[in-house]
N, C-alpha and C. Protein backbone atom coordinates (compact mmCIF):
# COMPACT_ATOMS: atom_id res chain seq x y z
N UNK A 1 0.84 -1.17 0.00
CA UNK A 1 0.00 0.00 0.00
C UNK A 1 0.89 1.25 0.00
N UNK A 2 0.35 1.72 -0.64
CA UNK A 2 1.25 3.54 -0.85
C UNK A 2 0.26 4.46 -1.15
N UNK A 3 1.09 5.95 -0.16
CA UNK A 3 0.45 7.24 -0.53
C UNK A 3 -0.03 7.65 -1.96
N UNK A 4 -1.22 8.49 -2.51
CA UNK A 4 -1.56 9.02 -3.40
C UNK A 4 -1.68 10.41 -3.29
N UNK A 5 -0.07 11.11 -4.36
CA UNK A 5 0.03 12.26 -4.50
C UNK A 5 -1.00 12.73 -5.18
N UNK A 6 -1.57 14.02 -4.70
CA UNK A 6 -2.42 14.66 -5.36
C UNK A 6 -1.22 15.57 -6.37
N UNK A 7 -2.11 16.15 -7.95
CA UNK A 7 -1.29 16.96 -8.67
C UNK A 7 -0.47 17.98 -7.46
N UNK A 8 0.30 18.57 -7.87
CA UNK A 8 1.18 19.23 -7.65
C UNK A 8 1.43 20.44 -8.31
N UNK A 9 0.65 22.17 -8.16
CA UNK A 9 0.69 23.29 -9.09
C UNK A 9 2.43 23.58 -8.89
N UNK A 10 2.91 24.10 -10.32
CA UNK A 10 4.13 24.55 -9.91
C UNK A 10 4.37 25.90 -9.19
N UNK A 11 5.41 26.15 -8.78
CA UNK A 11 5.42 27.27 -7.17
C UNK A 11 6.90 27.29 -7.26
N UNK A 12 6.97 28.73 -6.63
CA UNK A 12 8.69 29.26 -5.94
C UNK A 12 9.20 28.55 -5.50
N UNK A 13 10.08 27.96 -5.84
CA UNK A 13 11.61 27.14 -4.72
C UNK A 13 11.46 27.81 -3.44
N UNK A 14 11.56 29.28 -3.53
CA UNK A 14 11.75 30.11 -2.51
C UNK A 14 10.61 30.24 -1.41
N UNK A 15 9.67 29.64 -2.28
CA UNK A 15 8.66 29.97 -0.93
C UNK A 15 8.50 28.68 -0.59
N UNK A 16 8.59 27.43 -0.99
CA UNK A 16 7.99 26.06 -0.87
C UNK A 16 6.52 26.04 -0.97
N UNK A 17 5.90 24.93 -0.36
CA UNK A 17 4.49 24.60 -0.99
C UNK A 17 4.09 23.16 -0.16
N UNK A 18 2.75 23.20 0.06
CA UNK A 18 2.22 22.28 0.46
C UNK A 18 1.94 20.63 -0.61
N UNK A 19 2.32 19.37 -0.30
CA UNK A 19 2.16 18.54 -1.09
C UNK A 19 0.94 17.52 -0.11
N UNK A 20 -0.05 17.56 -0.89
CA UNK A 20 -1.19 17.24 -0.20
C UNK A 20 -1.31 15.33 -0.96
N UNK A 21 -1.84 14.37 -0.30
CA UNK A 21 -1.82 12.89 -0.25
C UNK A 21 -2.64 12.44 -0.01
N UNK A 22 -3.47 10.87 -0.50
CA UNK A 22 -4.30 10.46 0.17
C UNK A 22 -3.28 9.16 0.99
N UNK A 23 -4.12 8.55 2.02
CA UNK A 23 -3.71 7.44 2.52
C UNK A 23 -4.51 6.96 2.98
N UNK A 24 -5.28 5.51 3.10
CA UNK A 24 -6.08 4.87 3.10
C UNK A 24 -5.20 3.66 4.42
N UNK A 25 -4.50 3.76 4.93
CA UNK A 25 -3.94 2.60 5.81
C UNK A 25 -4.13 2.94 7.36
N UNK A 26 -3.34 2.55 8.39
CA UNK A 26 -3.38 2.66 9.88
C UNK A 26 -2.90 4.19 9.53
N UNK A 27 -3.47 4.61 11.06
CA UNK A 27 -2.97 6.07 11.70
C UNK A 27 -1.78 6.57 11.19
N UNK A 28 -1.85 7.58 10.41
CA UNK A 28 0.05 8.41 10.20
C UNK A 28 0.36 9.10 11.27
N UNK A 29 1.75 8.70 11.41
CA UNK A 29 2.53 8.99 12.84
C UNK A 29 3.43 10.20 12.24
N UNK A 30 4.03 9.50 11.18
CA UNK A 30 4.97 10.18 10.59
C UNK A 30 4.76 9.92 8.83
N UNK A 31 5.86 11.66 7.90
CA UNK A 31 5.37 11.87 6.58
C UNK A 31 6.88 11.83 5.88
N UNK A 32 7.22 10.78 5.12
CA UNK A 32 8.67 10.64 4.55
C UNK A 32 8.21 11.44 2.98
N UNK A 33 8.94 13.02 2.30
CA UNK A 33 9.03 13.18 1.49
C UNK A 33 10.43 12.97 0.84
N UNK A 34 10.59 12.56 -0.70
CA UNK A 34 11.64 12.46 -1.23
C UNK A 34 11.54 13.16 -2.38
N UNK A 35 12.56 14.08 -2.40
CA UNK A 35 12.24 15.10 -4.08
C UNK A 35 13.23 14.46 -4.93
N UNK A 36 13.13 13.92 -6.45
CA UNK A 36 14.65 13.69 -7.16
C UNK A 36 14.32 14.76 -8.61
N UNK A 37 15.88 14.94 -8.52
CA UNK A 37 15.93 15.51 -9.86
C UNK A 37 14.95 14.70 -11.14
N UNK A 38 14.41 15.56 -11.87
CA UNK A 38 13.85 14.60 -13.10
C UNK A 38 14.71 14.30 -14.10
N UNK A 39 15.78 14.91 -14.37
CA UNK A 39 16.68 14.93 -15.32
C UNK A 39 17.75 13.55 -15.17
N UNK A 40 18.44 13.94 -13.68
CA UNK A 40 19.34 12.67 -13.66
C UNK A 40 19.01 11.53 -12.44
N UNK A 41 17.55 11.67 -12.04
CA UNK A 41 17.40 10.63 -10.91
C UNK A 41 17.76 11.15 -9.24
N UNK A 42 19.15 11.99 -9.53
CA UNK A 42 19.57 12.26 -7.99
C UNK A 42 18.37 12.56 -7.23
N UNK A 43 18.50 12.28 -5.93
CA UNK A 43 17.73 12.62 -4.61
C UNK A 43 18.09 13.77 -4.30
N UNK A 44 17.26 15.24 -4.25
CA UNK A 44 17.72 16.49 -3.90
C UNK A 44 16.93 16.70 -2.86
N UNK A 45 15.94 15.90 -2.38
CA UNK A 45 15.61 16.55 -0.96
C UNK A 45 14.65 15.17 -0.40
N UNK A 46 15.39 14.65 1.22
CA UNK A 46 14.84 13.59 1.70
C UNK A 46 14.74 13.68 2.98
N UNK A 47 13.24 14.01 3.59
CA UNK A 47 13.16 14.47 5.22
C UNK A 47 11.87 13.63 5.25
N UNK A 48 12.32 13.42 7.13
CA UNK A 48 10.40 12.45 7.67
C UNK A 48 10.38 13.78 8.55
N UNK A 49 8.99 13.93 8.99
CA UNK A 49 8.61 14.81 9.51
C UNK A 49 7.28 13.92 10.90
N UNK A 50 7.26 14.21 12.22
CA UNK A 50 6.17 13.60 12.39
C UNK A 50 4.88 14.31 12.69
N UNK A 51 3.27 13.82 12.14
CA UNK A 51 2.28 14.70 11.62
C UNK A 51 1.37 13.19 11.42
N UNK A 52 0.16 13.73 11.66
CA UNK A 52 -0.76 12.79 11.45
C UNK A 52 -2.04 13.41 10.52
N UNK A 53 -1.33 14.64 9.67
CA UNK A 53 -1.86 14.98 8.26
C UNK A 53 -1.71 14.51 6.94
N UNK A 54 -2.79 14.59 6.48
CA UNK A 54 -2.12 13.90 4.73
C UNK A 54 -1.47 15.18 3.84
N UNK A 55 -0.77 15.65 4.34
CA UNK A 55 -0.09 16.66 3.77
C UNK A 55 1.60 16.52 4.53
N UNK A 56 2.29 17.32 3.46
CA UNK A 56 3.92 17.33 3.73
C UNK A 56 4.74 18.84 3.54
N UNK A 57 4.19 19.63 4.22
CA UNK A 57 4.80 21.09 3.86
C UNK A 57 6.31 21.53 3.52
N UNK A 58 6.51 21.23 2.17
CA UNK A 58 7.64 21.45 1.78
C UNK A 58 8.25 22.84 1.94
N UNK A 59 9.51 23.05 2.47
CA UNK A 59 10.13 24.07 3.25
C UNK A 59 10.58 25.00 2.32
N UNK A 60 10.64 26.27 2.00
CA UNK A 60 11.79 27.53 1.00
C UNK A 60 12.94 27.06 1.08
N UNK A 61 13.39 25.85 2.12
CA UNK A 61 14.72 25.81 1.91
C UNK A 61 14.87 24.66 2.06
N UNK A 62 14.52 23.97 0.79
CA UNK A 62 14.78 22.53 0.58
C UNK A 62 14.98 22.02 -0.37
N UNK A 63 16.29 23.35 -1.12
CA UNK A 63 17.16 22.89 -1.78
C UNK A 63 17.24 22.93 -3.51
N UNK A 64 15.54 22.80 -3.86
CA UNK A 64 15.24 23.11 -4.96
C UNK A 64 15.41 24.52 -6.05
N UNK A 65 15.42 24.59 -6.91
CA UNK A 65 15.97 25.36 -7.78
C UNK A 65 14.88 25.62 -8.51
N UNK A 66 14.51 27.09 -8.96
CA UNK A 66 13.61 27.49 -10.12
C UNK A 66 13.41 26.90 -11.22
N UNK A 67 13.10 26.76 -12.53
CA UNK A 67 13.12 26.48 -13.66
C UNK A 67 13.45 24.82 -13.96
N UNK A 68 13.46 23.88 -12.87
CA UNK A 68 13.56 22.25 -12.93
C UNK A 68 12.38 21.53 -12.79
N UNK A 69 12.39 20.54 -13.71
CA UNK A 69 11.31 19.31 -12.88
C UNK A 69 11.68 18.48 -12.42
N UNK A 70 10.85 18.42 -11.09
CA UNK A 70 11.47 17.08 -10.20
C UNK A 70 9.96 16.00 -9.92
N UNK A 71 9.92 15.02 -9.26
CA UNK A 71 9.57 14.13 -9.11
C UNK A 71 9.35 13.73 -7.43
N UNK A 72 8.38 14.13 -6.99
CA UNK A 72 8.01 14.08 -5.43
C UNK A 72 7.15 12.35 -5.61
N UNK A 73 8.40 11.91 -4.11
CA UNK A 73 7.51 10.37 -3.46
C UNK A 73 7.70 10.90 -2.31
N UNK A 74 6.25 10.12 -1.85
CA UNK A 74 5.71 10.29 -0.64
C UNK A 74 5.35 8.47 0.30
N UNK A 75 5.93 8.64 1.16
CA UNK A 75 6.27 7.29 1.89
C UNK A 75 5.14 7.58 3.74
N UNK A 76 4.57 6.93 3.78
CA UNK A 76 4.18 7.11 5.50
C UNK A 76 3.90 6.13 6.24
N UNK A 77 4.55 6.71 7.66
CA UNK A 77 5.02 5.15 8.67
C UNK A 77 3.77 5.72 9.58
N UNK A 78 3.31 4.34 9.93
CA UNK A 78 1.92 4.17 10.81
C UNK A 78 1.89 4.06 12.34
N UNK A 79 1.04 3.72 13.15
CA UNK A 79 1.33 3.96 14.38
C UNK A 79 2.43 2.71 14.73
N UNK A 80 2.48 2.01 14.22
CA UNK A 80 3.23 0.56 14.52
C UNK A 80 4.81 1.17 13.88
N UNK A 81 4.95 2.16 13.67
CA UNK A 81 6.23 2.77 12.56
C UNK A 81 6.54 1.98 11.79
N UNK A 82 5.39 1.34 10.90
CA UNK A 82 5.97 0.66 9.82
C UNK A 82 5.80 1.58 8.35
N UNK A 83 6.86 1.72 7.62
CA UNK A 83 7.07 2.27 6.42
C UNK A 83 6.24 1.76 5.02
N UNK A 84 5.07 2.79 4.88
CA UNK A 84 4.26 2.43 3.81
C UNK A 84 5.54 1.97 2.67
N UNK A 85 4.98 1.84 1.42
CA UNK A 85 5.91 1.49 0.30
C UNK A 85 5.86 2.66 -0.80
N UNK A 86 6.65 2.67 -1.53
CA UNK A 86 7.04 4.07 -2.22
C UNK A 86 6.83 4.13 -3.47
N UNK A 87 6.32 5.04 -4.08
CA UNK A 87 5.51 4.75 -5.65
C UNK A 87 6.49 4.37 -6.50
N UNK A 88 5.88 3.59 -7.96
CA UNK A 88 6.94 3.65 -8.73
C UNK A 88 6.88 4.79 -9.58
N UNK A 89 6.04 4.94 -9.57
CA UNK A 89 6.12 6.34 -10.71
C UNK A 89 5.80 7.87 -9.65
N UNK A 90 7.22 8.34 -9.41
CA UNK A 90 6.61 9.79 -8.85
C UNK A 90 5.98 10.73 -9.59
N UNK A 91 5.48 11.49 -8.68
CA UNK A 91 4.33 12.60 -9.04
C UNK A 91 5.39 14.23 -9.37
N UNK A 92 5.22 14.33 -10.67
CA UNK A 92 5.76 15.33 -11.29
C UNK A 92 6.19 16.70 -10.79
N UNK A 93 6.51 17.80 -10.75
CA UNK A 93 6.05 18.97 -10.66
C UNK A 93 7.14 20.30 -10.90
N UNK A 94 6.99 21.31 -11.19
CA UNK A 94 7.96 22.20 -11.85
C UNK A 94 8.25 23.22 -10.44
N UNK A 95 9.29 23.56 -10.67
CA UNK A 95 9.34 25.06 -9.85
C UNK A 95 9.46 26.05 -10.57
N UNK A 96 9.16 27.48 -10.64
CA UNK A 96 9.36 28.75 -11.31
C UNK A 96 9.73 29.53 -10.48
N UNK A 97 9.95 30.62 -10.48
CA UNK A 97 9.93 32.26 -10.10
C UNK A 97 8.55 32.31 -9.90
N UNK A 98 8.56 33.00 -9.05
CA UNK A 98 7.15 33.68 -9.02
C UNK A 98 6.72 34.95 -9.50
N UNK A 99 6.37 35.61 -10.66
CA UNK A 99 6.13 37.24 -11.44
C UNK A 99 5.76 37.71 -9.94
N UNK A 100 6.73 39.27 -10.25
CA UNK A 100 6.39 40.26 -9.40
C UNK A 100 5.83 40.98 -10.15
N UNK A 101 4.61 41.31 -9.54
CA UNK A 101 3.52 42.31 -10.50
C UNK A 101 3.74 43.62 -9.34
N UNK A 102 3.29 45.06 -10.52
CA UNK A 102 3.82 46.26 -10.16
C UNK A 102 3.20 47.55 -10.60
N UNK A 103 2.28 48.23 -9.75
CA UNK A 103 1.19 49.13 -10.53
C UNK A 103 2.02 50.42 -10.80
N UNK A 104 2.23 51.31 -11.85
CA UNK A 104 2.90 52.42 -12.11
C UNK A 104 1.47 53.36 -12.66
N UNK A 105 1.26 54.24 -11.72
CA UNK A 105 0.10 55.46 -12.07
C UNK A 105 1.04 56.64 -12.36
């Protein structure tokens, strides 16, 4: 059994972003996110957090870079701390800049 990433809008590196999940198993104790590069596979960002939300609030400073796509898995250990299993296909998603908009009267 494994988490189900919901889409993922793309968003600022700089600000981070909420990655919201379903999970259908025992109580979540704790939320294992793993970000990898999409390009070459590397692992650029791998933290558990403990939370008994289906969400994983990804931090401004976790490493990611503007203008990349990466590939978010989502893993969660139950009250027994046993480690759900980890998708095979991660759930997509881009980072950008965010436009600064600017009124000139």
């Amino acid at each position: 059994m494994y988490a189900i990433i919901h889409p993922i809008p793309a968003f600022d590196s700089k600000a981070g972003t909420e990655i919201n999940f379903t999970w259908s198993g025992n109580q979540i104790q704790k939320v294992r996110c793993i970000i990898k590069d999409n390009e070459n596979g590397m692992t650029v960002y791998d933290n558990t957090v403990e939370t008994m939300k289906e969400k994983y609030l990804l931090p401004a400073d976790s490493g990611l870079l503007n203008g990349k796509l990466y590939l978010a898995y989502i893993t969660v250990f139950d009250i027994n701390d046993t480690e759900s299993d980890i998708q095979d296909i991660g759930t997509q998603f881009w980072c950008f800049t965010a436009p600064a908009f600017q009124l000139s009267i």
